[in-house]
C-alpha atoms as a PDB file:
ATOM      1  CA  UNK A   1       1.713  -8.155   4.697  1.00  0.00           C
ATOM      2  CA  UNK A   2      -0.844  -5.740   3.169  1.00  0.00           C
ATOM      3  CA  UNK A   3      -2.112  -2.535   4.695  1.00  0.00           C
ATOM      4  CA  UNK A   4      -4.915  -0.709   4.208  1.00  0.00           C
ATOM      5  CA  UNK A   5      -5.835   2.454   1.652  1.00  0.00           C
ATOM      6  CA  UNK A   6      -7.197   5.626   1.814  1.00  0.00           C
ATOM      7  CA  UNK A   7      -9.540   8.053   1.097  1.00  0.00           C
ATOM      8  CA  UNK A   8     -12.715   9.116   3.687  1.00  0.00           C
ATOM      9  CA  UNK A   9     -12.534   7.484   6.742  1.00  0.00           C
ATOM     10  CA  UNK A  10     -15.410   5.758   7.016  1.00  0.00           C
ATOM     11  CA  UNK A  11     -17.578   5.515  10.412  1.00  0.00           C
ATOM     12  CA  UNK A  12     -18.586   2.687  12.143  1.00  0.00           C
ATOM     13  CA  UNK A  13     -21.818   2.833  11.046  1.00  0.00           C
ATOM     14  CA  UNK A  14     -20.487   3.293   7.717  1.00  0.00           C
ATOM     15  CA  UNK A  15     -18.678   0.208   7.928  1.00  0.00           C
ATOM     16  CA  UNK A  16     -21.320  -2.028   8.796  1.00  0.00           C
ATOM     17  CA  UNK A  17     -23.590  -0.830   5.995  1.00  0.00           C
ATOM     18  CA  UNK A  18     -20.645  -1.352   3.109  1.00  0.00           C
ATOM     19  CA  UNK A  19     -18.647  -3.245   4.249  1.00  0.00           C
ATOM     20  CA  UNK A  20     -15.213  -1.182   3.859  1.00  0.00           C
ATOM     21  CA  UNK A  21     -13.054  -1.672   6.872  1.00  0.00           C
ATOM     22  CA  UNK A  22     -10.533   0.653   6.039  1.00  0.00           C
ATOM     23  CA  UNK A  23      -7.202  -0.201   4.462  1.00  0.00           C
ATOM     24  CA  UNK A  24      -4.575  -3.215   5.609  1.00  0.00           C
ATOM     25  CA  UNK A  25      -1.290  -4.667   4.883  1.00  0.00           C
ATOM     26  CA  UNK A  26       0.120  -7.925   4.145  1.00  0.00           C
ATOM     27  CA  UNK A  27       2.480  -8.781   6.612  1.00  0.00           C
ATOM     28  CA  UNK A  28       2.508 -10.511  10.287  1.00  0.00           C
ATOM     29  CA  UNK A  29       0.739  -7.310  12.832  1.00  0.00           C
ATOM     30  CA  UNK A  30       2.922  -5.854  15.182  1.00  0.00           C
ATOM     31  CA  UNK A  31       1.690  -6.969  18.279  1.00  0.00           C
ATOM     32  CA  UNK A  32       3.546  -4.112  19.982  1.00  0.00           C
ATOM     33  CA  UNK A  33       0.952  -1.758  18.955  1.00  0.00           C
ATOM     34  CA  UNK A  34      -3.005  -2.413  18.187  1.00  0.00           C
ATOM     35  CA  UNK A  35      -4.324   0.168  15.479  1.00  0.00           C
ATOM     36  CA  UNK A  36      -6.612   0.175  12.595  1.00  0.00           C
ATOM     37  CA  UNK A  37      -6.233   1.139   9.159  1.00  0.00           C
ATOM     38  CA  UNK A  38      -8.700   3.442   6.770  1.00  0.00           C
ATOM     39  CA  UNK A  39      -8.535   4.876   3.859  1.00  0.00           C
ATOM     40  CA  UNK A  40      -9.388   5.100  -0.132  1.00  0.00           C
ATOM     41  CA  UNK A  41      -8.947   6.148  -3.212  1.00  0.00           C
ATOM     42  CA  UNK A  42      -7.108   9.963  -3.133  1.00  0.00           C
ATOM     43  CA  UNK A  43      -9.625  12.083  -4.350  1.00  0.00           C
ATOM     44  CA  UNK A  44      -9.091  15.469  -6.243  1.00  0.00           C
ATOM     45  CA  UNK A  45     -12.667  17.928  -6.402  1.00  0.00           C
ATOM     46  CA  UNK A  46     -14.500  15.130  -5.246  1.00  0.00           C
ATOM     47  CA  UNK A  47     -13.455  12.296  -7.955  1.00  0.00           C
ATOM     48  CA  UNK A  48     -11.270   9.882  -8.475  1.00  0.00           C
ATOM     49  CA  UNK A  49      -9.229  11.040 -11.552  1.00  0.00           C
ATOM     50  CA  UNK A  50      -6.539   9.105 -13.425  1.00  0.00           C
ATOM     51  CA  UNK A  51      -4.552  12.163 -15.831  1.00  0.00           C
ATOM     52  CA  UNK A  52      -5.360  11.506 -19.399  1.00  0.00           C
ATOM     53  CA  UNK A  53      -2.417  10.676 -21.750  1.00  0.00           C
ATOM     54  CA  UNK A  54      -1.465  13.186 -23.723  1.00  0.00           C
ATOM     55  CA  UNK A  55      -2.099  13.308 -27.834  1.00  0.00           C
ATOM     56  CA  UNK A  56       0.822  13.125 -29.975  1.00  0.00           C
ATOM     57  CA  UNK A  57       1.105  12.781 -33.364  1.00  0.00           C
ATOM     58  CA  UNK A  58       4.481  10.708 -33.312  1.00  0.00           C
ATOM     59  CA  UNK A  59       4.745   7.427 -34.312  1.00  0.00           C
ATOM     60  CA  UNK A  60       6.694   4.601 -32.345  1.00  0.00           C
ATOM     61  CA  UNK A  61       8.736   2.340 -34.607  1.00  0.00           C
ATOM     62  CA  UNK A  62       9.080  -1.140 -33.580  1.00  0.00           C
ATOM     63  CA  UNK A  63      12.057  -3.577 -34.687  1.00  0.00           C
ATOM     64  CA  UNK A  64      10.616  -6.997 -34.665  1.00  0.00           C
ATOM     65  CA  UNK A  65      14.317  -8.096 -33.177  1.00  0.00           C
ATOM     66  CA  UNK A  66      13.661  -6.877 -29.959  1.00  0.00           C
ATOM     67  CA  UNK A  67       9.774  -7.270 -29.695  1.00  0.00           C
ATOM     68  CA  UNK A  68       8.749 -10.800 -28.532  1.00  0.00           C
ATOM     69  CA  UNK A  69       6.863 -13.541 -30.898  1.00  0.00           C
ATOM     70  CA  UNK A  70       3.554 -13.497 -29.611  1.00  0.00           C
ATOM     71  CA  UNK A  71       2.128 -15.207 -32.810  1.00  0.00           C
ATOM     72  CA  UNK A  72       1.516 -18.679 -31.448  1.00  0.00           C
ATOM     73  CA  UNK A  73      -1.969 -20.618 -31.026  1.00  0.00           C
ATOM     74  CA  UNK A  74      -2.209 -19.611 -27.074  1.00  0.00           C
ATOM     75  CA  UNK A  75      -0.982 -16.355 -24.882  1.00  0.00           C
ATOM     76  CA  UNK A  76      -0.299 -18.389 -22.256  1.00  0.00           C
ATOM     77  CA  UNK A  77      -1.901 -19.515 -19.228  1.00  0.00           C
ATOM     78  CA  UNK A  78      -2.512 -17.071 -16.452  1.00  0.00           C
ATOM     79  CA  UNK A  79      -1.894 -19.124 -12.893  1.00  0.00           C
ATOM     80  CA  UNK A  80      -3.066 -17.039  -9.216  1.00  0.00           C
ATOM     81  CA  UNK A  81      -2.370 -18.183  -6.161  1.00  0.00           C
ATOM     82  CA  UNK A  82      -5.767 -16.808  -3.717  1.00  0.00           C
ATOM     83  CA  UNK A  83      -4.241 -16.699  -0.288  1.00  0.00           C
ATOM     84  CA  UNK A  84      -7.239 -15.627   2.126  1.00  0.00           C
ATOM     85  CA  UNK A  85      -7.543 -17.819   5.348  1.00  0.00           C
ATOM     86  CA  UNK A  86      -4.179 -19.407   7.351  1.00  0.00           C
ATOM     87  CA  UNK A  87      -3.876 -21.280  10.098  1.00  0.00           C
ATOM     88  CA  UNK A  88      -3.127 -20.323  13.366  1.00  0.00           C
ATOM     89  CA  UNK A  89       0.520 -21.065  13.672  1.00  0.00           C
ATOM     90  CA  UNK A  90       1.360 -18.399  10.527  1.00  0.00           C
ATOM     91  CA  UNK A  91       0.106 -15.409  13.232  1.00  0.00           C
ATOM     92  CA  UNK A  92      -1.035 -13.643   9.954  1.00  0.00           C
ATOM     93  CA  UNK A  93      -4.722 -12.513   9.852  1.00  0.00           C
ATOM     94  CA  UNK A  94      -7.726 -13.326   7.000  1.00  0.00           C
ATOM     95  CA  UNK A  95      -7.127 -11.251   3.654  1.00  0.00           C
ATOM     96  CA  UNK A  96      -9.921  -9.849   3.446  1.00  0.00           C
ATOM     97  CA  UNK A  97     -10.775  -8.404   0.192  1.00  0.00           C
ATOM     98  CA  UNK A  98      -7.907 -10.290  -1.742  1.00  0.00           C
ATOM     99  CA  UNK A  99     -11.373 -12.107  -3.853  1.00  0.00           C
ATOM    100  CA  UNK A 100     -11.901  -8.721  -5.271  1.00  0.00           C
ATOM    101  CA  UNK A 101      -8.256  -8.646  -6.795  1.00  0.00           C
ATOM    102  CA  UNK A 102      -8.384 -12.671  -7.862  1.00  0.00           C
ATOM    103  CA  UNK A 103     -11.718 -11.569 -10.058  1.00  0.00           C
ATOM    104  CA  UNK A 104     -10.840  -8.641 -11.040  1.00  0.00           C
ATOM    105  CA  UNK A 105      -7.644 -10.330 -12.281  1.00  0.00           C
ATOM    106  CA  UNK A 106      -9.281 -13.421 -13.643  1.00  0.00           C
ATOM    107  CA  UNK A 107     -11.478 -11.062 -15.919  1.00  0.00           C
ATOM    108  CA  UNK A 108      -8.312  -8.793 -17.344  1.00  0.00           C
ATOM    109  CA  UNK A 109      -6.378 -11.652 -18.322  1.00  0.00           C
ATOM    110  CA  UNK A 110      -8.799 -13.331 -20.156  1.00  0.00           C
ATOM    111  CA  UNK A 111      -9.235 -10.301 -21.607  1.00  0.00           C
ATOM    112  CA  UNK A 112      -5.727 -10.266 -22.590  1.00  0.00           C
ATOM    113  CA  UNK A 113      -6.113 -13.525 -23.900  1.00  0.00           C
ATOM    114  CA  UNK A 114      -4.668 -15.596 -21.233  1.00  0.00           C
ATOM    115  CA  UNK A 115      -5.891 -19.344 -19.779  1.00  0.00           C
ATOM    116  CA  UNK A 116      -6.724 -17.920 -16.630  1.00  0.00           C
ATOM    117  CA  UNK A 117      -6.835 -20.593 -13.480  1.00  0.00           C
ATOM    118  CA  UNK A 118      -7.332 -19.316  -9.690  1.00  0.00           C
ATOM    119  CA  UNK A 119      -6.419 -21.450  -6.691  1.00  0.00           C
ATOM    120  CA  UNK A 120      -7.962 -20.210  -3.557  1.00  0.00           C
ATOM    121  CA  UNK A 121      -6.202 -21.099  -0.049  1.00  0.00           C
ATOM    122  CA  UNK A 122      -2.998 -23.148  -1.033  1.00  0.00           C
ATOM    123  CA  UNK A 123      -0.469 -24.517   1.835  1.00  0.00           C
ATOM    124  CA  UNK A 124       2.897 -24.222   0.553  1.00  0.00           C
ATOM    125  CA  UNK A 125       3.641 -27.747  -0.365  1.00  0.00           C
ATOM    126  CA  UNK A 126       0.698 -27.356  -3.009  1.00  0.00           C
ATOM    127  CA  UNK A 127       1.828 -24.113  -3.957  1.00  0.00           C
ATOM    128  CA  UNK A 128       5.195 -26.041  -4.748  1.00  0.00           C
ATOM    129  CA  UNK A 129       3.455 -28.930  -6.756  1.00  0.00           C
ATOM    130  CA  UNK A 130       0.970 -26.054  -8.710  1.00  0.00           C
ATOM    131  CA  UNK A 131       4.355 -24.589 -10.338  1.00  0.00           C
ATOM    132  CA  UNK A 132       6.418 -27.646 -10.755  1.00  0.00           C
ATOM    133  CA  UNK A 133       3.712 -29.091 -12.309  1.00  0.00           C
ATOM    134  CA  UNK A 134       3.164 -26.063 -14.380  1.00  0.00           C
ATOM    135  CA  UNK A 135       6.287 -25.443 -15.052  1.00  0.00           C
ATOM    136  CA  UNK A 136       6.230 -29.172 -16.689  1.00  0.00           C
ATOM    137  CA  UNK A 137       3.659 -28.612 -19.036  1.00  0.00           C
ATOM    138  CA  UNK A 138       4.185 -28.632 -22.777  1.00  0.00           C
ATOM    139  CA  UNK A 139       3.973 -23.957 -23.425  1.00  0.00           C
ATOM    140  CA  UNK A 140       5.339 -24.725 -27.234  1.00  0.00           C
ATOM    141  CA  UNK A 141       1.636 -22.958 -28.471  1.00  0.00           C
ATOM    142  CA  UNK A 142       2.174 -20.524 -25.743  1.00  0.00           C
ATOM    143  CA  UNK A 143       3.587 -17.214 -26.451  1.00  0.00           C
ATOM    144  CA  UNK A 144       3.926 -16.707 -22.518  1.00  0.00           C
ATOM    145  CA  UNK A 145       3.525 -17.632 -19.006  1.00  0.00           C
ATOM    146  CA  UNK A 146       1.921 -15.691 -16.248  1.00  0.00           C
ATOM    147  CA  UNK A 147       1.661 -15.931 -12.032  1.00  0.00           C
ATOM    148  CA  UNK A 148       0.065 -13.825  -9.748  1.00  0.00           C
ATOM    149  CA  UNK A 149       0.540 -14.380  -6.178  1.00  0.00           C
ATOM    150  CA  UNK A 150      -2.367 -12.982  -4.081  1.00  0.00           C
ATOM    151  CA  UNK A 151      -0.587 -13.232  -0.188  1.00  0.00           C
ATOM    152  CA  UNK A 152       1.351 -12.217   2.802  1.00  0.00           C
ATOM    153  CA  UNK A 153       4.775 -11.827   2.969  1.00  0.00           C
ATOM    154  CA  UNK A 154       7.831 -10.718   3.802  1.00  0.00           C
ATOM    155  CA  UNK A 155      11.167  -9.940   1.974  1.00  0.00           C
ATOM    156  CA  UNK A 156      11.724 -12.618   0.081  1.00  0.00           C
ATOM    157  CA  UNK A 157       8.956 -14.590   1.081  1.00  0.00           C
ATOM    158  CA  UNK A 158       5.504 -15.673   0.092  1.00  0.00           C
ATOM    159  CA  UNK A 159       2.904 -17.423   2.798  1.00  0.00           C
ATOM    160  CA  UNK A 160       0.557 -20.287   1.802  1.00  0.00           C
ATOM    161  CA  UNK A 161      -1.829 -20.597   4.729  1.00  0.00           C
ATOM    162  CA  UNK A 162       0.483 -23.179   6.582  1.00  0.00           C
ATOM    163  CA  UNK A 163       3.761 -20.941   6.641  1.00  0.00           C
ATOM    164  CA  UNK A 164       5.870 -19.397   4.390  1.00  0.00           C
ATOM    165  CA  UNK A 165       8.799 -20.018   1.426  1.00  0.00           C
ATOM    166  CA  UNK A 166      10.618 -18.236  -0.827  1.00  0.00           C
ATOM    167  CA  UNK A 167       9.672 -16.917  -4.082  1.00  0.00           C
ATOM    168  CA  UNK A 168      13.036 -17.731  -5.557  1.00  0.00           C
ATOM    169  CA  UNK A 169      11.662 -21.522  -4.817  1.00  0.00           C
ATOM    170  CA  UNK A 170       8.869 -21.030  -6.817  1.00  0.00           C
ATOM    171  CA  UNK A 171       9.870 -19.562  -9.689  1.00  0.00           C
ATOM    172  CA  UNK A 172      12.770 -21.646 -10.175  1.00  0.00           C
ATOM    173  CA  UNK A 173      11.212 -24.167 -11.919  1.00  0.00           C
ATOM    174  CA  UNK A 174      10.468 -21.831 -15.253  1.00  0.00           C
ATOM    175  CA  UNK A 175      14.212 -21.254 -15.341  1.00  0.00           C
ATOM    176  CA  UNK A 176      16.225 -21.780 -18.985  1.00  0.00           C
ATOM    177  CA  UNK A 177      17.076 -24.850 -18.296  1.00  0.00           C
ATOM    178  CA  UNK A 178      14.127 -26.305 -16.754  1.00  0.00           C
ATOM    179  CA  UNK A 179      11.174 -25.551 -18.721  1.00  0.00           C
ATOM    180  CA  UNK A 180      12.493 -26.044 -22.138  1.00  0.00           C
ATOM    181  CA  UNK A 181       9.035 -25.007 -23.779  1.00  0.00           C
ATOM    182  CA  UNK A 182       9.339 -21.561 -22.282  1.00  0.00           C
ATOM    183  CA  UNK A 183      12.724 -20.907 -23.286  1.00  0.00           C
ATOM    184  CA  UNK A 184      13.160 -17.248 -24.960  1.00  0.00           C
ATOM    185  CA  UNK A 185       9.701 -16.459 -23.771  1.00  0.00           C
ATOM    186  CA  UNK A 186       8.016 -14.024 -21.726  1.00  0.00           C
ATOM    187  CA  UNK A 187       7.645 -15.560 -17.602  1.00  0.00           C
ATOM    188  CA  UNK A 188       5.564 -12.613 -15.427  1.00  0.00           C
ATOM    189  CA  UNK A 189       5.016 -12.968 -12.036  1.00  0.00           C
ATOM    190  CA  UNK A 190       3.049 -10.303 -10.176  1.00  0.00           C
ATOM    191  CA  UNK A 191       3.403 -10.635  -6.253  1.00  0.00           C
ATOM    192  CA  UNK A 192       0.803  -8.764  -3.993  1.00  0.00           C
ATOM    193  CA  UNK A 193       2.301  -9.311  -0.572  1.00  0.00           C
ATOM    194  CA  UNK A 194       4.091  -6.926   1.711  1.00  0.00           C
ATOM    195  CA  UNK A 195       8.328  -7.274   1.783  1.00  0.00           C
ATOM    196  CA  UNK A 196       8.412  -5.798   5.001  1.00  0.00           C
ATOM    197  CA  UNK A 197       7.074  -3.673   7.833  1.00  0.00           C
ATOM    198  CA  UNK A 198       8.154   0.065   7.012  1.00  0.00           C
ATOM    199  CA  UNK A 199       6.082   2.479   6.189  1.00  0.00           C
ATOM    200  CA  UNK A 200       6.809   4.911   3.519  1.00  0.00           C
ATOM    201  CA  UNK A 201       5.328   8.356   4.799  1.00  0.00           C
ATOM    202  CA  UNK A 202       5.590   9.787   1.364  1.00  0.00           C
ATOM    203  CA  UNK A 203       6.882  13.940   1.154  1.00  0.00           C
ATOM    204  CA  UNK A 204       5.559  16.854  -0.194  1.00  0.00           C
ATOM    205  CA  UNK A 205       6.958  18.179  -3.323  1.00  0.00           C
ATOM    206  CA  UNK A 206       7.091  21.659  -4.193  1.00  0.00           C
ATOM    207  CA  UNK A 207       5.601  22.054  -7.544  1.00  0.00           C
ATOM    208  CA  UNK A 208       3.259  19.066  -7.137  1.00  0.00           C
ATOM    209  CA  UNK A 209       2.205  16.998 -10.070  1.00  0.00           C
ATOM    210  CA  UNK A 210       3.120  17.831 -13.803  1.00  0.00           C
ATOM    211  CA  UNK A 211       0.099  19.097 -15.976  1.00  0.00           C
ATOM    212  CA  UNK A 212       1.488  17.878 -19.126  1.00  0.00           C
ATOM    213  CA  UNK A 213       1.668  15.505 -18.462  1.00  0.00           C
ATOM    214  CA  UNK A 214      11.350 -11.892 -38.228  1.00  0.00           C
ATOM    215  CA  UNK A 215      13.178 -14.109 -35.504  1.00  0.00           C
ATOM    216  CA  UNK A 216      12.190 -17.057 -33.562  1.00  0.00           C
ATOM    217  CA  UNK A 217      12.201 -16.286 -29.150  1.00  0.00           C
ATOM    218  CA  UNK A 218      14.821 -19.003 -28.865  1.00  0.00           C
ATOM    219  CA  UNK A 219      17.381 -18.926 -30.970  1.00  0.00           C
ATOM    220  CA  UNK A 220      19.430 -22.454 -31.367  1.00  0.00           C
ATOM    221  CA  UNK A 221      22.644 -20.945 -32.596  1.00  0.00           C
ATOM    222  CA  UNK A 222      23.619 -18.832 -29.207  1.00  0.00           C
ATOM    223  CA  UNK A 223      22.719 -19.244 -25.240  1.00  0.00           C
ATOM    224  CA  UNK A 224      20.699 -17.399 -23.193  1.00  0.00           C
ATOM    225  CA  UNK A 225      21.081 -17.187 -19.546  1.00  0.00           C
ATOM    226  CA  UNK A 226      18.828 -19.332 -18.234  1.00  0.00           C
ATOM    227  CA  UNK A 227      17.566 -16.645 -15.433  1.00  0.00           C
ATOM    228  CA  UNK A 228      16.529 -14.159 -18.417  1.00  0.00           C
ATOM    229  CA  UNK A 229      12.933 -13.864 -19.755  1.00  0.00           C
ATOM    230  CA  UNK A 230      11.766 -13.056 -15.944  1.00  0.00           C
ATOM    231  CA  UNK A 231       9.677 -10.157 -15.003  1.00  0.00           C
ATOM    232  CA  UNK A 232       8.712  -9.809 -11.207  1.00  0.00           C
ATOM    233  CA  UNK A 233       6.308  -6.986 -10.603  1.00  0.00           C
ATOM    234  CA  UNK A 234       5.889  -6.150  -7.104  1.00  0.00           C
ATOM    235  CA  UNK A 235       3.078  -4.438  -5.044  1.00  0.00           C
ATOM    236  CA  UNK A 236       5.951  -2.194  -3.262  1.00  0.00           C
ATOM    237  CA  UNK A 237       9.538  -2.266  -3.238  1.00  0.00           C
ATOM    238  CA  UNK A 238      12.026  -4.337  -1.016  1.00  0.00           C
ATOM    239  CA  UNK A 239      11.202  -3.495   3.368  1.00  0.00           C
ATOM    240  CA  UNK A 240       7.597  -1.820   3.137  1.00  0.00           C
ATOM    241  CA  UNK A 241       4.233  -2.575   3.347  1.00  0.00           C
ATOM    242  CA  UNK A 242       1.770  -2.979   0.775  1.00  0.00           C
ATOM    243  CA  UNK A 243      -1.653  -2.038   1.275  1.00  0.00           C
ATOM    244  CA  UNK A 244      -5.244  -3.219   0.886  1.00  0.00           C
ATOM    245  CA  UNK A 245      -8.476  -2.392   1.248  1.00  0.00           C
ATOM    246  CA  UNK A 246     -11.051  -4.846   2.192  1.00  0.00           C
ATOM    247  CA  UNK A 247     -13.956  -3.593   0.391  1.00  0.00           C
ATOM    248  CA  UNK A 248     -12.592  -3.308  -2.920  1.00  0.00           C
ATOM    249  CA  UNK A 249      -9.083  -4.938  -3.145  1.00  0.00           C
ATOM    250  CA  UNK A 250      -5.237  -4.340  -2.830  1.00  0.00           C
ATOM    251  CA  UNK A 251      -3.867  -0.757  -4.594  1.00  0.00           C
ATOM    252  CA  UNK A 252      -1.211  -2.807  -6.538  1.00  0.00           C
ATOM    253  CA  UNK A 253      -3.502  -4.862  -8.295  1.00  0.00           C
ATOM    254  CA  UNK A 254      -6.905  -2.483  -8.882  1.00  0.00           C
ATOM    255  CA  UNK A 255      -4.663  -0.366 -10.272  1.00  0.00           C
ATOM    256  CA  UNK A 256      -2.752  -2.896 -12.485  1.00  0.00           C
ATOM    257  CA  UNK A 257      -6.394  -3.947 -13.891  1.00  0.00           C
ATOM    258  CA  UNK A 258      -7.384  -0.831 -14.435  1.00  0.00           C
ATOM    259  CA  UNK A 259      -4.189   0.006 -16.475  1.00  0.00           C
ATOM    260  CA  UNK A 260      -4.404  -3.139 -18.331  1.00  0.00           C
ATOM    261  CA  UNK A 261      -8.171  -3.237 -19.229  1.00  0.00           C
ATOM    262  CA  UNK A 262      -7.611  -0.111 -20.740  1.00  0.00           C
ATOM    263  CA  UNK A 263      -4.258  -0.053 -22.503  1.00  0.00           C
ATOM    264  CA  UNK A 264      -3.271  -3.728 -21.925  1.00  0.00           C
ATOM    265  CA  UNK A 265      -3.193  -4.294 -25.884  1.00  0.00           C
ATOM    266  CA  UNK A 266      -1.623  -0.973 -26.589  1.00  0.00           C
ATOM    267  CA  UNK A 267       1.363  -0.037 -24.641  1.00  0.00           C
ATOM    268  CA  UNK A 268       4.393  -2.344 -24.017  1.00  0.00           C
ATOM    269  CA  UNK A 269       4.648  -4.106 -20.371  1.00  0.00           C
ATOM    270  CA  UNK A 270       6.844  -1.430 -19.031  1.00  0.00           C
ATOM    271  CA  UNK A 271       4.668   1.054 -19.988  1.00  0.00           C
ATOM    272  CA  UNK A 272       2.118  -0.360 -18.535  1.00  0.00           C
ATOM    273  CA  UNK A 273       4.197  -0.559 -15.152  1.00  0.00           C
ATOM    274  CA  UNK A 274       5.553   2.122 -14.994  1.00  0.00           C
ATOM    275  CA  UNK A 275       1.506   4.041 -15.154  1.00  0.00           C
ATOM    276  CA  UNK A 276       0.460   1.641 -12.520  1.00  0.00           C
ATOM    277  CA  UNK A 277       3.489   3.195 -10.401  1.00  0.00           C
ATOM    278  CA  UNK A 278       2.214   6.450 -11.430  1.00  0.00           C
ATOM    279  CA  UNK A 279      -1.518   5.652 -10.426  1.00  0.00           C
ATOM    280  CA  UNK A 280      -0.489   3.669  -7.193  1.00  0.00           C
ATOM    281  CA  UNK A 281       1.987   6.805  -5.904  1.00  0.00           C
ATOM    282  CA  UNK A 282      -0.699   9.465  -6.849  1.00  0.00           C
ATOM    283  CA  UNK A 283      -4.138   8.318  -6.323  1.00  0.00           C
ATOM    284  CA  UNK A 284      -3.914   6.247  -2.908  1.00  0.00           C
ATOM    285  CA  UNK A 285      -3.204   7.598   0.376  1.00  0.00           C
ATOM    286  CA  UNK A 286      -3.771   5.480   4.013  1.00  0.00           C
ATOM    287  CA  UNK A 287      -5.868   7.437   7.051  1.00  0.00           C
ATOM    288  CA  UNK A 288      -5.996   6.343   9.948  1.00  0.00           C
ATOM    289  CA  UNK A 289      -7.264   7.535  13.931  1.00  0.00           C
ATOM    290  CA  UNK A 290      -3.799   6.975  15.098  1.00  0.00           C
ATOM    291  CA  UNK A 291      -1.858   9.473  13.200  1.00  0.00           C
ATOM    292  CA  UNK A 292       0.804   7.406  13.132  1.00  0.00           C
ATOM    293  CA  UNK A 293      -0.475   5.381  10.608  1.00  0.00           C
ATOM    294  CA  UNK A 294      -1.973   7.994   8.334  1.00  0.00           C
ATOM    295  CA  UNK A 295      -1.093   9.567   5.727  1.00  0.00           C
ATOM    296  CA  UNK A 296       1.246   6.846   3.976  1.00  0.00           C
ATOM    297  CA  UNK A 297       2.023   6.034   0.157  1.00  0.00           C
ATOM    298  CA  UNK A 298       3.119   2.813  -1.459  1.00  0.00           C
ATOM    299  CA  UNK A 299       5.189   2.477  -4.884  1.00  0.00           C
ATOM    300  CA  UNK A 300       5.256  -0.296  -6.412  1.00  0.00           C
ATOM    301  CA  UNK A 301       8.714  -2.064  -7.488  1.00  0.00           C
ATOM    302  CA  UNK A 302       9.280  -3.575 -11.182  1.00  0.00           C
ATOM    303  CA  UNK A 303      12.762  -6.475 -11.445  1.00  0.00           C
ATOM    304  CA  UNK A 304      12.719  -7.129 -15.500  1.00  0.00           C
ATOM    305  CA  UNK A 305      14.996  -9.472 -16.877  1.00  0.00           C
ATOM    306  CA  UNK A 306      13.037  -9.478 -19.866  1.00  0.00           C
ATOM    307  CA  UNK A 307      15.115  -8.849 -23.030  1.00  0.00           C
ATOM    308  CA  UNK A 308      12.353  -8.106 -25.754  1.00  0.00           C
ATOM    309  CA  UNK A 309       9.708  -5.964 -25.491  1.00  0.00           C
ATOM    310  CA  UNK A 310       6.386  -7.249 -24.414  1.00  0.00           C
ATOM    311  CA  UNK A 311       3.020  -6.280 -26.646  1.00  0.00           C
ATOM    312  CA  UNK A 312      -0.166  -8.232 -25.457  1.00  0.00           C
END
């Protein structure tokens, strides 16, 4: 499940006038224990501050061997999975806030060029049918293929609002040797959902934070594995929560927007990653009245099988 973020915590009566309950996880509560979450955005004098990039005068030389073909008609359609409400049975609470990542989403990736479609509230069986049937679809315009999954979880596991399955099940069906029209290209799926119920309490470094910071996809004369191609972008990495704040989304995805709106056409998908690690780890922090539960940090977790690099 999600947790919470940080920042100021907010009053009650702040709370009622905006809105922002604090920050929350993704993942079944703990019954064990009741406590609240809180928090936002670190800030540093007062903003919020994301380190500029620094100038340099190199220049980056690409090999079109190992960059993928993205000259086709379509990018790719852009598929997310909106899991807000579940039933009873699932003992997982309302998401709230998750319709501020799904927009936010919806707008970068048709920014990026993408198809984008949202499904809000899918039981698992339809989740199963959305990517079978997807998966079925004739991609030979697309250059890629994109999922986000908006949910609870745990390791391994995604809910729809009836229970849960397992990712593997899901993304199965865009395997090498199952969706022929996707074979050689690009398959992302970005999972906002907790993978467990740790929490990572961060620790204080010593020097703090640096200053100074052509060829067809598919070839026909050799194989491929048919698992490669995958990239699974995680909100945090394998037995920890993942947090989220009600009022203005999840600190995986606002910061993956936020990277991609403005370098999404610029830097290659690792890149891109690896400074939406770097904003999640630095500028989010959780606060909370128990002390238990303040003070705690998320990184998120990045499995590439991808075998090309990726330029929107």
């Amino acid at each position: 499940m999600e947790e919470n973020q940080s920042g100021p915590v907010p009053t009650q009566k702040d709370e009622d006038q905006d809105g922002d309950q604090g920050d929350t996880v993704d993942a079944r509560p703990d019954r064990s224990d009741r406590f609240s979450f809180f928090g936002n955005k670190k800030k540093k004098n007062g903003q919020e501050q994301q380190p500029e990039a620094p100038v340099s005068n190199q220049c980056r030389i690409i090999h079109p061997t190992f960059k993928y073909n993205m000259n086709y008609k379509k990018v790719g359609k852009c598929i997310i999975i909106n899991n807000k409400n579940f039933e009873d049975q699932t003992e997982v609470g309302t998401r709230s806030g998750t319709e501020q990542d799904a927009g936010a989403l919806q707008k970068c990736f048709r920014n990026l060029g993408f198809e984008v479609v949202v499904y809000n509230d899918q039981c698992c069986d339809d989740m199963i049918k959305l990517l079978q049937q997807a998966a079925e679809e004739n991609h030979s315009e697309a250059a890629c293929f994109a999922c986000i999954f908006l949910s609870h979880g745990k390791e391994g596991y995604i809910y729809g609002t009836d229970g849960f399955l397992e990712i593997k099940d899901l993304t199965t069906f865009f395997r090498g040797d199952k969706c022929k029209t996707l074979i050689g290209k690009p398959k992302l799926f970005f999972i906002q959902a907790c993978r467990g119920s740790t929490f990572d309490n961060g620790i204080q470094t010593d020097s703090g934070l640096a200053d100074d910071t052509e060829v067809t996809d598919a070839n026909p004369k050799y194989k491929i594995p048919v698992e490669a191609d995958f990239l699974l972008a995680y909100s945090t990495v394998s037995g920890y929560y993942s947090w989220r704040n009600p009022g203005r989304g999840s600190w995986f995805v606002q910061s993956l927007c936020s990277i991609l709106n403005d370098h999404g056409k610029q830097l290659e998908i690792m890149q891109i990653l690896t400074r939406v690690n770097y904003m999640v780890a630095t500028s989010y922090e959780s606060q909370s009245d128990d002390p238990r539960y303040s003070e705690k940090k998320q990184i998120p977790c990045v499995v590439s099988m991808l075998t090309k690099e990726l330029y929107f």
